[in-house]
Protein backbone atom coordinates (compact mmCIF):
# COMPACT_ATOMS: atom_id res chain seq x y z
CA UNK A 1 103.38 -9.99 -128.47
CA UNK A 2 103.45 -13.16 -127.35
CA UNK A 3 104.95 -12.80 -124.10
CA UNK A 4 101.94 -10.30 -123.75
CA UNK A 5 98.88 -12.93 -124.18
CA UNK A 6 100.42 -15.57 -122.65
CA UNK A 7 99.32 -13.59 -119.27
CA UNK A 8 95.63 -14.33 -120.10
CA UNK A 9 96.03 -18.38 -120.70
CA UNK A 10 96.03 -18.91 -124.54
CA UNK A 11 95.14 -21.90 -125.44
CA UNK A 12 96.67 -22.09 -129.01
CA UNK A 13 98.42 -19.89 -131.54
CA UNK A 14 97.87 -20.38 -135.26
CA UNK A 15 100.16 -18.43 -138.03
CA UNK A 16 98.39 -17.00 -140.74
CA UNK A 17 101.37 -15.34 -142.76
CA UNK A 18 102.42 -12.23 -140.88
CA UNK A 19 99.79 -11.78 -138.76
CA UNK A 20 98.71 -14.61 -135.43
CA UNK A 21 95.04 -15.93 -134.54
CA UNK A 22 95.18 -16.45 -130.72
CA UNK A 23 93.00 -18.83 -128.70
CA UNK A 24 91.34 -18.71 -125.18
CA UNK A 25 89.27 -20.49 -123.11
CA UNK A 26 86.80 -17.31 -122.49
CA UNK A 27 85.18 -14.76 -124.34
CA UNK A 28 86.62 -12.73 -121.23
CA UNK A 29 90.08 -13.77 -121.17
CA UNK A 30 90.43 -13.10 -124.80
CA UNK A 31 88.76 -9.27 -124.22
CA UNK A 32 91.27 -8.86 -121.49
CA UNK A 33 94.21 -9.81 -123.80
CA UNK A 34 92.86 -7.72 -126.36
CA UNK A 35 92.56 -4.65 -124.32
CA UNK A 36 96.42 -4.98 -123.21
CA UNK A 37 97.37 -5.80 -126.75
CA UNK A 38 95.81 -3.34 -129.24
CA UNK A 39 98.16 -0.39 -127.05
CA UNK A 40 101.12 -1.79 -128.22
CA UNK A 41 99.82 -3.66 -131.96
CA UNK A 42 96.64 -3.73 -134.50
CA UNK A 43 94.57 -6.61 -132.82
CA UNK A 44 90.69 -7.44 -133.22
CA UNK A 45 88.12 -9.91 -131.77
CA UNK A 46 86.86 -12.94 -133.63
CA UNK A 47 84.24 -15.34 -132.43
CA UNK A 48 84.83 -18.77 -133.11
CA UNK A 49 81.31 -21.18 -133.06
CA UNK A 50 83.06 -24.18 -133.86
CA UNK A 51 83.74 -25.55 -130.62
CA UNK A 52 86.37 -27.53 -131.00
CA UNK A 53 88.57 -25.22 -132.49
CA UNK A 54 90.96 -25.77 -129.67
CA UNK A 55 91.43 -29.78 -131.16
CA UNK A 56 91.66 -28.48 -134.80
CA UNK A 57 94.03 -25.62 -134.02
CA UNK A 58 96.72 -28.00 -132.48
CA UNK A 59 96.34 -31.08 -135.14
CA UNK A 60 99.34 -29.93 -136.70
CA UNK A 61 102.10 -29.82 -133.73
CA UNK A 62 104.98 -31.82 -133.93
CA UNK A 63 107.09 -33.92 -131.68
CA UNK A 64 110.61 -31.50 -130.53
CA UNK A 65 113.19 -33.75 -129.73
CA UNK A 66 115.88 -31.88 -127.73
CA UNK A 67 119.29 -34.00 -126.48
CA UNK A 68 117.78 -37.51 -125.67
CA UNK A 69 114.08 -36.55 -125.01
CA UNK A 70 111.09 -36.52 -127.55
CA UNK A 71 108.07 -34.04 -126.44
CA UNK A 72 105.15 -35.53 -128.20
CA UNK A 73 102.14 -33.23 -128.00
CA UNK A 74 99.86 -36.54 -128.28
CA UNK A 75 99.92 -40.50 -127.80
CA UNK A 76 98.83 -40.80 -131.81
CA UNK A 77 103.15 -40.55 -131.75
CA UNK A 78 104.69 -43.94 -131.43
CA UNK A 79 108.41 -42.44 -130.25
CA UNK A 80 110.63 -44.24 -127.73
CA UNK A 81 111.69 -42.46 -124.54
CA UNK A 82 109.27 -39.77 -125.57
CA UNK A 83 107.16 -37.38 -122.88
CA UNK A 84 103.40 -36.70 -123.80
CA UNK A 85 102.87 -33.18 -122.87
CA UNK A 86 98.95 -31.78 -124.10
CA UNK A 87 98.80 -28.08 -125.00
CA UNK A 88 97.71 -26.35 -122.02
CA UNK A 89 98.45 -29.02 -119.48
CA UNK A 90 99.56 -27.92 -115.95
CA UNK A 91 101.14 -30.87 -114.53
CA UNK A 92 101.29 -30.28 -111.04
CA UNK A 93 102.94 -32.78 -109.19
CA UNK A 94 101.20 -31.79 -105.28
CA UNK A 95 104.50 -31.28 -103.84
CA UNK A 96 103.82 -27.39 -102.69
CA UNK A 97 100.52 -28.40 -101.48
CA UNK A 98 101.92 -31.50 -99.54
CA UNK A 99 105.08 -29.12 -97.62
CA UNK A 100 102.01 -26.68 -97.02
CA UNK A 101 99.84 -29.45 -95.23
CA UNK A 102 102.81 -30.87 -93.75
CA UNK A 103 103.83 -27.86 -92.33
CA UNK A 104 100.15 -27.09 -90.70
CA UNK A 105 100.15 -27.24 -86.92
CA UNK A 106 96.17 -27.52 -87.27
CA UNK A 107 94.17 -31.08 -89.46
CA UNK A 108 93.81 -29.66 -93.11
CA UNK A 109 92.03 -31.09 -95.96
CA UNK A 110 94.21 -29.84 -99.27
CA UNK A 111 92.89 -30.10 -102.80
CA UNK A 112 95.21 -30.04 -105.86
CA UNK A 113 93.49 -29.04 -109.41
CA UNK A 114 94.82 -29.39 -112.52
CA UNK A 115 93.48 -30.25 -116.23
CA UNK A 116 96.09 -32.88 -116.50
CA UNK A 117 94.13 -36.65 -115.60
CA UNK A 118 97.53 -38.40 -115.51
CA UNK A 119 98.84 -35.23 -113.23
CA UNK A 120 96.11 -35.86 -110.64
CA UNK A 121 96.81 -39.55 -110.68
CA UNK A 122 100.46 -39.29 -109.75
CA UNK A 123 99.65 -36.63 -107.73
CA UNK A 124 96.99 -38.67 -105.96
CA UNK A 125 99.28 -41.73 -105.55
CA UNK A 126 102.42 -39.83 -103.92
CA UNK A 127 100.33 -38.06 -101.35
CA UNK A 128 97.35 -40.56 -100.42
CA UNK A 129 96.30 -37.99 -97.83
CA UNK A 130 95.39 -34.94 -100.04
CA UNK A 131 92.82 -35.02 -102.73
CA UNK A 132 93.25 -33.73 -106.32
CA UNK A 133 91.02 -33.37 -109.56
CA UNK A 134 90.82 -32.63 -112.90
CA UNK A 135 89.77 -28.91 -113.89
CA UNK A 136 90.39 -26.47 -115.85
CA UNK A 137 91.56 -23.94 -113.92
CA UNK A 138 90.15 -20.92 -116.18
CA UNK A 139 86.18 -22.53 -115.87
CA UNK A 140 84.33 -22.83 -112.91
CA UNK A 141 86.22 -24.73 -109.72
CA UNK A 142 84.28 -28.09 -108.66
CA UNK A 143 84.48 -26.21 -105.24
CA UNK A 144 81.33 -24.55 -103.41
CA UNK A 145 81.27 -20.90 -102.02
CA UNK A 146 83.22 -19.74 -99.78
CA UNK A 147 84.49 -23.44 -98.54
CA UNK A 148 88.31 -22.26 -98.26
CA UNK A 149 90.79 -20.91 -95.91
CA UNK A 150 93.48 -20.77 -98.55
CA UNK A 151 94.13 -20.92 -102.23
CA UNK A 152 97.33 -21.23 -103.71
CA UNK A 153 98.95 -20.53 -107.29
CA UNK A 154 102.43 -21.41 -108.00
CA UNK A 155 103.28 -20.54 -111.91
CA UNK A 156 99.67 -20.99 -112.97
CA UNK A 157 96.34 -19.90 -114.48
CA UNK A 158 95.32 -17.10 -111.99
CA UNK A 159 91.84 -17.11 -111.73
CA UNK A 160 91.39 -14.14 -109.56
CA UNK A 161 87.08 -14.14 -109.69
CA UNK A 162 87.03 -18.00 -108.98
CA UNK A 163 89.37 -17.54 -106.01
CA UNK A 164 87.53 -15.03 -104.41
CA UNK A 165 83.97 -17.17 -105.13
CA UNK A 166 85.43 -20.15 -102.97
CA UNK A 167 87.30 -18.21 -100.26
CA UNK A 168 85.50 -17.82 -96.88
CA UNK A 169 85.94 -14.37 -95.27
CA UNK A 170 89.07 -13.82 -94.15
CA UNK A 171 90.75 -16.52 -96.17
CA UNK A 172 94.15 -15.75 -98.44
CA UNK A 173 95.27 -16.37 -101.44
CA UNK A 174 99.11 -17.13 -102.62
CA UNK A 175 100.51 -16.57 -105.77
CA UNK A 176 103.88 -17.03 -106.94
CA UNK A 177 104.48 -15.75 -110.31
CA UNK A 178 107.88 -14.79 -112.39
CA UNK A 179 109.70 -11.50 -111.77
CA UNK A 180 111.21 -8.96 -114.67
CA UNK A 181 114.11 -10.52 -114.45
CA UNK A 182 113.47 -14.30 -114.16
CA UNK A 183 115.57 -16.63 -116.00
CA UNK A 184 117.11 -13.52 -118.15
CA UNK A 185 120.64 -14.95 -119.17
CA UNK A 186 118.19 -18.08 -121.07
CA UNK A 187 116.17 -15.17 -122.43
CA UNK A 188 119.08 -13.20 -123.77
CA UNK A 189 121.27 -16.31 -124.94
CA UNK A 190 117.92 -18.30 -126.30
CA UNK A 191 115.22 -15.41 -127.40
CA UNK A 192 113.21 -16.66 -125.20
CA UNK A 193 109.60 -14.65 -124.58
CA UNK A 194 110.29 -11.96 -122.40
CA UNK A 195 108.28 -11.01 -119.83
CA UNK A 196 105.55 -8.29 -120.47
CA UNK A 197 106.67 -5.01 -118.04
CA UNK A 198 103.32 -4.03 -116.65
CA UNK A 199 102.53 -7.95 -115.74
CA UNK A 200 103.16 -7.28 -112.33
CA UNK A 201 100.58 -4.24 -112.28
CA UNK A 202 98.09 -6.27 -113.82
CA UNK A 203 98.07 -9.44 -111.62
CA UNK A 204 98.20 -6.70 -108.65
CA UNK A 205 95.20 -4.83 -109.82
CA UNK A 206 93.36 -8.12 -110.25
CA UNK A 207 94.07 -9.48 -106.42
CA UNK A 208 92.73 -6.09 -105.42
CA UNK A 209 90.16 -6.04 -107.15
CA UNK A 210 88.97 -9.86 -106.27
CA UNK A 211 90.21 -10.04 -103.16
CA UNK A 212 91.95 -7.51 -101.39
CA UNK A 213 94.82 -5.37 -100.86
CA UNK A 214 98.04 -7.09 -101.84
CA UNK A 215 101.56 -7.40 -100.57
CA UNK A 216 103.97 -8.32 -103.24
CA UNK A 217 107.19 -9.93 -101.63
CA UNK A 218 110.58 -10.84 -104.38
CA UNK A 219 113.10 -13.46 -103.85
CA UNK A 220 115.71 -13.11 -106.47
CA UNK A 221 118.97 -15.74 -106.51
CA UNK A 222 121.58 -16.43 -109.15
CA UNK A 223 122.09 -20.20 -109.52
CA UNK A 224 124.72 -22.26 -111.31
CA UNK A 225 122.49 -24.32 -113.99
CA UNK A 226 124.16 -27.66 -116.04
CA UNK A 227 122.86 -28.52 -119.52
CA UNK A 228 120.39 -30.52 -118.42
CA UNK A 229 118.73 -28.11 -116.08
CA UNK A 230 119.05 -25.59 -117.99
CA UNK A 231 117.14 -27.51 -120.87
CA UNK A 232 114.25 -28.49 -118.26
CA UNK A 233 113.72 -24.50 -117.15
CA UNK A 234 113.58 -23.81 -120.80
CA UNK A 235 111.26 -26.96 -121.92
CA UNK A 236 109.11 -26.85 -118.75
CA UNK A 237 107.10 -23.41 -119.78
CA UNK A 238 105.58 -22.01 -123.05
CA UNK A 239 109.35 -21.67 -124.60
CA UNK A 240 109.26 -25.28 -125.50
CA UNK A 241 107.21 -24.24 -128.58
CA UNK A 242 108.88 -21.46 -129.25
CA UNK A 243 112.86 -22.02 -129.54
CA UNK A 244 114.40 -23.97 -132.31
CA UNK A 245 115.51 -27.53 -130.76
CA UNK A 246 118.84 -27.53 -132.34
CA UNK A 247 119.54 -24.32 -129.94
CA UNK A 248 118.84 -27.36 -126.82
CA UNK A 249 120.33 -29.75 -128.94
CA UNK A 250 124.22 -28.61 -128.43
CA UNK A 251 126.12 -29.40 -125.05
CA UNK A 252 125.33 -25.83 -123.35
CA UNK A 253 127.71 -26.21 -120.35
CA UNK A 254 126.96 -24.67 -117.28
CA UNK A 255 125.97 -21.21 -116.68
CA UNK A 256 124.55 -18.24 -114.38
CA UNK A 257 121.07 -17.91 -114.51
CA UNK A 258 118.78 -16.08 -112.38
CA UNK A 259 115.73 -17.01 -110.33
CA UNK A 260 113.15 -13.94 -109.78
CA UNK A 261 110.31 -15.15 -108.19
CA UNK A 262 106.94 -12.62 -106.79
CA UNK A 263 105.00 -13.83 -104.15
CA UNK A 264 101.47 -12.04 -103.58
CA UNK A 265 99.62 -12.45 -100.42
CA UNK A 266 95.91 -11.29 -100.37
CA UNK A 267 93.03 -11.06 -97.62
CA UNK A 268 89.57 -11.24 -98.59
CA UNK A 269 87.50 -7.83 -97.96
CA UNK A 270 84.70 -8.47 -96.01
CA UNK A 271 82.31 -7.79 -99.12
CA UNK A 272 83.24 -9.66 -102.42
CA UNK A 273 83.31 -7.06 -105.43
């Protein structure tokens, strides 16, 4: 079930016995979610007028200390050696968006977003020449209409409607999301949350329907992991809060694991749905 939502950017997950109460950032993400969901469990819509149930509902998370690293999920944690990683934090580092500037024959002006302030700093630091801000991805973009040639998503919010609102005619957008079989020997040797197997449908409906017809490209690659990376593919998504840290904890030694990535390409239409 999880696995399912986390498609449509949750935002927090509460347990309330055996039954979940699942948080988004829009009264339209969460209808989406629930539309998927309720074919496959009993799910229903609840609004929430407190607004800052998103603050309440994570008061309670704990640090996870795997191996020699502490994941603290705010500063009020005095831990040393410890990583402060916010619920719902992106933390893009501008490194795909510098090769893709870099790699430009033609002057570009790039723009990073991401709802991580201390992401955008480092981000702004390492590459002086692009420009990067603080959003959250699933609101409104602090861009203006139709004011770009290309947007790019690499394992992120996919905000399909925004994308096409800031894209001029004829611009693309990029998207590089996870494949069925991405990172399945952690998934089968850590229960990790599979990957939902009409997720690829979906996010291809959505580009057509936002933008234009897609082409879906796969580049799938088996790669020899060590502990340590395999405890940073683990820690580095939405697992992180849900595997037990003593699994990480033990020396793991290497092992096979395999890379399935999608890549979507998309054309604006002439006329925006």
């Amino acid at each position: 079930m999880l696995a399912i939502v986390d498609d449509f950017g949750p935002t927090a997950v509460e347990e309330r016995g055996d039954c979940f109460r699942i948080f988004f950032p829009t009264t339209a993400a969460r209808d989406d979610a629930l539309n998927v969901l309720a074919a496959t469990a009993p799910a229903s819509a609840v609004d929430v007028p407190d607004e800052d149930w998103a603050r309440r509902s994570q008061e309670n998370l704990q640090p996870i200390t795997v191996g020699r690293i502490t994941i603290v999920p705010n500063s009020k944690f005095s831990i040393p050696n410890s990583i402060v990683i916010a619920p719902s934090m992106g933390f893009g580092t501008g490194h795909h968006l510098a090769r893709l500037e870099a790699a430009l024959s033609l002057p570009a002006i790039g723009l990073g977003l991401d709802i991580a302030k201390d992401a955008a700093r480092h981000a702004a630091r390492r590459w002086p020449r692009l420009a990067f801000a603080v959003a959250d991805l699933w609101a409104e973009w602090p861009v203006k209409d139709a004011a770009l040639d290309l947007v790019i998503s690499i394992f992120a919010p996919r905000n399909f409607p925004e994308a096409a609102r800031v894209l001029r005619h004829g611009g693309w957008i990029a998207v590089a999301y996870p494949g069925p079989e991405h990172l399945r020997e952690l998934s089968h040797r850590f229960g990790l949350l599979n990957h939902h197997p009409r997720k690829s449908e979906r996010i291809v409906a959505e580009a057509n329907h936002w933008i234009g017809a897609p082409t879906i490209v796969r580049h799938r690659r088996e790669v020899i992991l060590d502990s340590v990376a395999v405890r940073a593919a683990i820690m580095m998504g939405p697992n992180v809060h849900h595997i037990a840290p003593s699994m990480l904890a033990a020396e793991i030694g290497p092992m096979a694991v395999t890379f399935d990535i999608a890549i979507l390409l998309a054309r604006t239409r002439e006329k925006m749905p």
